[in-house]
C-alpha atoms as a PDB file:
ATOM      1  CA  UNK A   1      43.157 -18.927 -67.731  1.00  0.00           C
ATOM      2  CA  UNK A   2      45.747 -17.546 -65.317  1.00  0.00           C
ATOM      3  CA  UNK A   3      48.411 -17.774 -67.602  1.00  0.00           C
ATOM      4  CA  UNK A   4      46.640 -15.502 -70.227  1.00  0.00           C
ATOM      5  CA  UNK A   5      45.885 -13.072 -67.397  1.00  0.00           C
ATOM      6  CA  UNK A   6      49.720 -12.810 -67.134  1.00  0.00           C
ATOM      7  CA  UNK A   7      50.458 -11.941 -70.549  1.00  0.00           C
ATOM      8  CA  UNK A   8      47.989  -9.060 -70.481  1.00  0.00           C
ATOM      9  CA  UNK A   9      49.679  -5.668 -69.704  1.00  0.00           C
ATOM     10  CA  UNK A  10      48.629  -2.382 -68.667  1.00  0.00           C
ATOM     11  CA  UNK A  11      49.026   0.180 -71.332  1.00  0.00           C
ATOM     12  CA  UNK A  12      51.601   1.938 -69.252  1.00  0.00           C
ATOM     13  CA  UNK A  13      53.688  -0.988 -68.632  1.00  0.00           C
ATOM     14  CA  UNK A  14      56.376  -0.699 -72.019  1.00  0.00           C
ATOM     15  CA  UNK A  15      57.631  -4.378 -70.856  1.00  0.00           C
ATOM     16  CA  UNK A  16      60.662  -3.162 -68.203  1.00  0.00           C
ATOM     17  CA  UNK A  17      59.927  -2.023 -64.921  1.00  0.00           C
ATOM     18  CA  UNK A  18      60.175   1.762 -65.392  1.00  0.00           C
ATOM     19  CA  UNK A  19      57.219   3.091 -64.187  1.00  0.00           C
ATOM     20  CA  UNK A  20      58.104   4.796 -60.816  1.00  0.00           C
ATOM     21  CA  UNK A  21      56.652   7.795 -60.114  1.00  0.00           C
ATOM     22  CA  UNK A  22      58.899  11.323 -60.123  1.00  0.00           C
ATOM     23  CA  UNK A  23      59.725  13.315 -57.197  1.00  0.00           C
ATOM     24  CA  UNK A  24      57.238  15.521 -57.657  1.00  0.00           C
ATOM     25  CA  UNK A  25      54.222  13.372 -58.033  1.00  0.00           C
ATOM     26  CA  UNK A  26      54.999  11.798 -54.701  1.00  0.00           C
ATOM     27  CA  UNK A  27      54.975  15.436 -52.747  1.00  0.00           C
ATOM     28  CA  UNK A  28      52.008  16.065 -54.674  1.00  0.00           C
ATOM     29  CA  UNK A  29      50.298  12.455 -53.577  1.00  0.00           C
ATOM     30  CA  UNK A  30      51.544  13.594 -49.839  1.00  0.00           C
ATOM     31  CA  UNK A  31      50.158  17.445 -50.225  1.00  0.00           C
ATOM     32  CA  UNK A  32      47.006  16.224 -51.093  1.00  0.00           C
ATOM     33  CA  UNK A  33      46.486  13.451 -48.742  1.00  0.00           C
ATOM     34  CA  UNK A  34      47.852  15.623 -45.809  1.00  0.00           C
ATOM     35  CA  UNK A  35      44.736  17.964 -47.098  1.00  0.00           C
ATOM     36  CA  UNK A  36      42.219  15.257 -47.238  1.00  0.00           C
ATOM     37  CA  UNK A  37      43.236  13.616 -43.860  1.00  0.00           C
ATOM     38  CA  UNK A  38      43.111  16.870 -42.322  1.00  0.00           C
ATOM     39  CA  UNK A  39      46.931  16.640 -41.580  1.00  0.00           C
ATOM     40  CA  UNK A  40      47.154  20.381 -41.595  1.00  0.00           C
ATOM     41  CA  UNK A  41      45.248  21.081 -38.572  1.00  0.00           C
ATOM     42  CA  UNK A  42      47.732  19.042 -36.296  1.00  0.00           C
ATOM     43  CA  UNK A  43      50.622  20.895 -37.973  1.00  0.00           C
ATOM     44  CA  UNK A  44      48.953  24.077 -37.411  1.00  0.00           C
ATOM     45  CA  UNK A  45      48.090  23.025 -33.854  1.00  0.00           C
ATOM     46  CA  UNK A  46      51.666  21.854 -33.370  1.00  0.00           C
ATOM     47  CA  UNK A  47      53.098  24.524 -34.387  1.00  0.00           C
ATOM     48  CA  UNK A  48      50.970  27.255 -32.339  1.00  0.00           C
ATOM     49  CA  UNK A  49      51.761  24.874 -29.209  1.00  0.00           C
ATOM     50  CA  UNK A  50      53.316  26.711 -25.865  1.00  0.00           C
ATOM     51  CA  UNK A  51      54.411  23.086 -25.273  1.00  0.00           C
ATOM     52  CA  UNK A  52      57.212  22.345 -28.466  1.00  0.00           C
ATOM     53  CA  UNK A  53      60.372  23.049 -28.394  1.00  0.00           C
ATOM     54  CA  UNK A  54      61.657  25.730 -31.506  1.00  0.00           C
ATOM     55  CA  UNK A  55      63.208  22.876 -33.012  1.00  0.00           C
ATOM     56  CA  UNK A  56      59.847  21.035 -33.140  1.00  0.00           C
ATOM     57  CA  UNK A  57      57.986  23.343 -34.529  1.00  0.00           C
ATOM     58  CA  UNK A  58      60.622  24.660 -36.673  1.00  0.00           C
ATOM     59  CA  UNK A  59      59.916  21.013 -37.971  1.00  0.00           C
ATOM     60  CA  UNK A  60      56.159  21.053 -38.245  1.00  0.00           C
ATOM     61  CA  UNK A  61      56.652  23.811 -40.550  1.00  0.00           C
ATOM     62  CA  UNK A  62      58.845  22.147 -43.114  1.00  0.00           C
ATOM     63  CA  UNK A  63      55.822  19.535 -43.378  1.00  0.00           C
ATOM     64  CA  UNK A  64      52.925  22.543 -43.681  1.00  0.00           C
ATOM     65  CA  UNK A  65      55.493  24.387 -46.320  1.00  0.00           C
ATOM     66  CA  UNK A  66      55.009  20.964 -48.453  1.00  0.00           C
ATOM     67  CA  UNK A  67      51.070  21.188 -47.958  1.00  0.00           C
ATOM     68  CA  UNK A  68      51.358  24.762 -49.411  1.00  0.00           C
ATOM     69  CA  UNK A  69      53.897  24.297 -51.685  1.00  0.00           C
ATOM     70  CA  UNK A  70      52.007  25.466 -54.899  1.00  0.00           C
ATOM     71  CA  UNK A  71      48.612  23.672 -54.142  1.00  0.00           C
ATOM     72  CA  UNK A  72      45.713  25.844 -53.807  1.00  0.00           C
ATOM     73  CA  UNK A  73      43.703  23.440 -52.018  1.00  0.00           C
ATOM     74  CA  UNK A  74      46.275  23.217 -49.298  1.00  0.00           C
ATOM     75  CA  UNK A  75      46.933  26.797 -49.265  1.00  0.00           C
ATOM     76  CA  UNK A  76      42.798  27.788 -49.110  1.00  0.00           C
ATOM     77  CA  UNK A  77      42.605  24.814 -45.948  1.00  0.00           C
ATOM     78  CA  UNK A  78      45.306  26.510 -44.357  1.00  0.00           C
ATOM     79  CA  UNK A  79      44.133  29.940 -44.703  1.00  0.00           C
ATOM     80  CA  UNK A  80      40.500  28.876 -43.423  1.00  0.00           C
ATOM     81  CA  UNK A  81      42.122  27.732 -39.953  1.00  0.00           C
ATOM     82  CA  UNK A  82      44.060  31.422 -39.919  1.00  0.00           C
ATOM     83  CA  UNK A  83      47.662  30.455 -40.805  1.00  0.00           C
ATOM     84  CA  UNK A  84      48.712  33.616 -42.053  1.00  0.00           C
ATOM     85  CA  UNK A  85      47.698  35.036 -37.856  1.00  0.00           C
ATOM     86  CA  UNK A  86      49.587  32.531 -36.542  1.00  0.00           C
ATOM     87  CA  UNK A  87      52.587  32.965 -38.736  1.00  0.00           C
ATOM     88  CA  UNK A  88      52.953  36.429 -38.232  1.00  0.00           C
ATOM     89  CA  UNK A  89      52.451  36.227 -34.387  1.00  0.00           C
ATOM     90  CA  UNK A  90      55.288  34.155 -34.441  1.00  0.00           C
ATOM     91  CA  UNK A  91      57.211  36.099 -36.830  1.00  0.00           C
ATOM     92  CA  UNK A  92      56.584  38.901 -34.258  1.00  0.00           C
ATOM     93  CA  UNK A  93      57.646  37.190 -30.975  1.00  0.00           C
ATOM     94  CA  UNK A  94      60.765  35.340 -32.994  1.00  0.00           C
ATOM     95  CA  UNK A  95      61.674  39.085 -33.782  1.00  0.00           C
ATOM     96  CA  UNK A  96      62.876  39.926 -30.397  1.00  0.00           C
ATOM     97  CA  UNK A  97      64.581  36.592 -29.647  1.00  0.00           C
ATOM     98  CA  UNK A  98      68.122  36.281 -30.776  1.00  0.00           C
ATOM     99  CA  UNK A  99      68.923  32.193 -29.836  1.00  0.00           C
ATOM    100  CA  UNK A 100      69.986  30.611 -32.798  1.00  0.00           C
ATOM    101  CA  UNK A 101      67.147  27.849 -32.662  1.00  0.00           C
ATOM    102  CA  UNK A 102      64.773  30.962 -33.097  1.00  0.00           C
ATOM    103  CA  UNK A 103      66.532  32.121 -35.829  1.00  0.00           C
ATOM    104  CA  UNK A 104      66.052  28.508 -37.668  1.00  0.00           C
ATOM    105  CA  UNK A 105      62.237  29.206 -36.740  1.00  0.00           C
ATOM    106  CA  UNK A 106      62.383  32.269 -38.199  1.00  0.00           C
ATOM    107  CA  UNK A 107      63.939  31.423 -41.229  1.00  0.00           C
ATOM    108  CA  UNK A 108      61.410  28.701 -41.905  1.00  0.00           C
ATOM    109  CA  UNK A 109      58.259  30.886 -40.580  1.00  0.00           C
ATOM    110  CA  UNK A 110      59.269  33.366 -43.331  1.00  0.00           C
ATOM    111  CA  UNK A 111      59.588  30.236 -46.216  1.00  0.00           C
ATOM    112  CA  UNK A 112      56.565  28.731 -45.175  1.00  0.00           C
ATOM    113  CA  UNK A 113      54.337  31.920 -45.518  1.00  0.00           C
ATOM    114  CA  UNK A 114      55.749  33.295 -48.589  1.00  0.00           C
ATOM    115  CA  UNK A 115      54.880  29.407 -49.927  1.00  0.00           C
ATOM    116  CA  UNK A 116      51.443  30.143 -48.060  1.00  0.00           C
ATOM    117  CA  UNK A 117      50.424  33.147 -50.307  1.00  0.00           C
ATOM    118  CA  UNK A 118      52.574  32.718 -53.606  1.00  0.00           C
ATOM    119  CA  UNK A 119      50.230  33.081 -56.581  1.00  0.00           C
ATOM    120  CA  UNK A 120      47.694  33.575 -54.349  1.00  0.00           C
ATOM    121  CA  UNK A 121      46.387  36.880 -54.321  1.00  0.00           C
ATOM    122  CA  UNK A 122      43.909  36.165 -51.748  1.00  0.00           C
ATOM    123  CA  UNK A 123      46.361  35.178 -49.018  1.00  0.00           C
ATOM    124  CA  UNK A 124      47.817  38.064 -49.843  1.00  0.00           C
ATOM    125  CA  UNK A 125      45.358  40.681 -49.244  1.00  0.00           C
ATOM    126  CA  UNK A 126      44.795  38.443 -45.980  1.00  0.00           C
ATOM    127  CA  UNK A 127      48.480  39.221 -45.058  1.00  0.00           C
ATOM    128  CA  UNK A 128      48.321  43.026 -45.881  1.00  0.00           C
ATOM    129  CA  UNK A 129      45.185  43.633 -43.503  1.00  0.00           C
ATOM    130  CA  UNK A 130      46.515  41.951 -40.728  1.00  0.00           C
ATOM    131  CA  UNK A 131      49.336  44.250 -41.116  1.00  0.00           C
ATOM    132  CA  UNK A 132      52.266  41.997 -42.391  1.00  0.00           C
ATOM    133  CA  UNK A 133      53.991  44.809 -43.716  1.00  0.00           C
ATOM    134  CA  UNK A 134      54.103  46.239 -39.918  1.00  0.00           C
ATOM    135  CA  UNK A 135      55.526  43.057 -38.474  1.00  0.00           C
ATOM    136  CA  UNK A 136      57.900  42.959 -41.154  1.00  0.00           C
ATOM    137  CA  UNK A 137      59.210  46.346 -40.824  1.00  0.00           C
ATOM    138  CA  UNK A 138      61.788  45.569 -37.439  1.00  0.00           C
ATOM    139  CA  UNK A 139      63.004  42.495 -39.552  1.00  0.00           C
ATOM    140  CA  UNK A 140      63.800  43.980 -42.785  1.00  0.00           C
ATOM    141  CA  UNK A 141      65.878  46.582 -40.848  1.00  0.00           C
ATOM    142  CA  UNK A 142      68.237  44.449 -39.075  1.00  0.00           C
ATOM    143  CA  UNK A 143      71.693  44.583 -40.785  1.00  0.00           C
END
């Protein structure tokens, strides 16, 4: 009986061991189950934190650019606990600092909201009336 078990294969299985999943499907696995587990929130938290260093949350936003990275469910979660607000009040006070671990910040505040509301018209609008284009403005002078 066991032995016949053993000789059974899934219909995936083409007889060597090839079946690993891409790239891809593993971010995908780890946006959604960020999502689900409520992950987001403590990256959110994290990040809006007087207590972390730059650095730190220059790191927590590498993690919430994955959980927006093209998936509208992560995207919508993040936009219901007002992402896009505290994105651009950080944009705004990283503005006026000029140390190079603000500048990293920066950098990856500006990556992680343009993943936030790519092909997602919504976020968007969100952005616009809470006047992204304003806090933008010093930034997109700066030679």
């Amino acid at each position: 009986m066991v032995k016949a078990s053993l000789t059974r294969r899934p219909p995936w299985f083409s007889g060597r061991f090839n079946f690993r999943p891409t790239f891809e499907e593993c971010i995908l696995s780890c946006q959604v189950d960020l999502v689900k587990e409520g992950g987001h929130r403590y990256f959110i938290r994290f990040l809006d934190s007087g207590e972390a260093y730059p650095e730190q949350r220059a790191m927590s936003l590498l993690v919430l650019a994955v959980i927006v990275d093209g998936q509208r469910r992560g995207q919508e979660a993040c936009i219901v606990l007002g992402l896009i607000n505290v994105f651009l009040k950080h944009i705004q006070a990283s503005i006026c600092n000029d140390a190079q671990t603000e500048l990293v910040f920066l950098q990856r505040l500006c990556l992680c909201l343009r993943k936030l509301w790519k092909n997602f018209k919504e976020a968007q609008v969100l952005g616009f009336q809470a006047d992204a284009s304003v806090i933008f403005g010093p930034l997109l002078c700066q030679s």
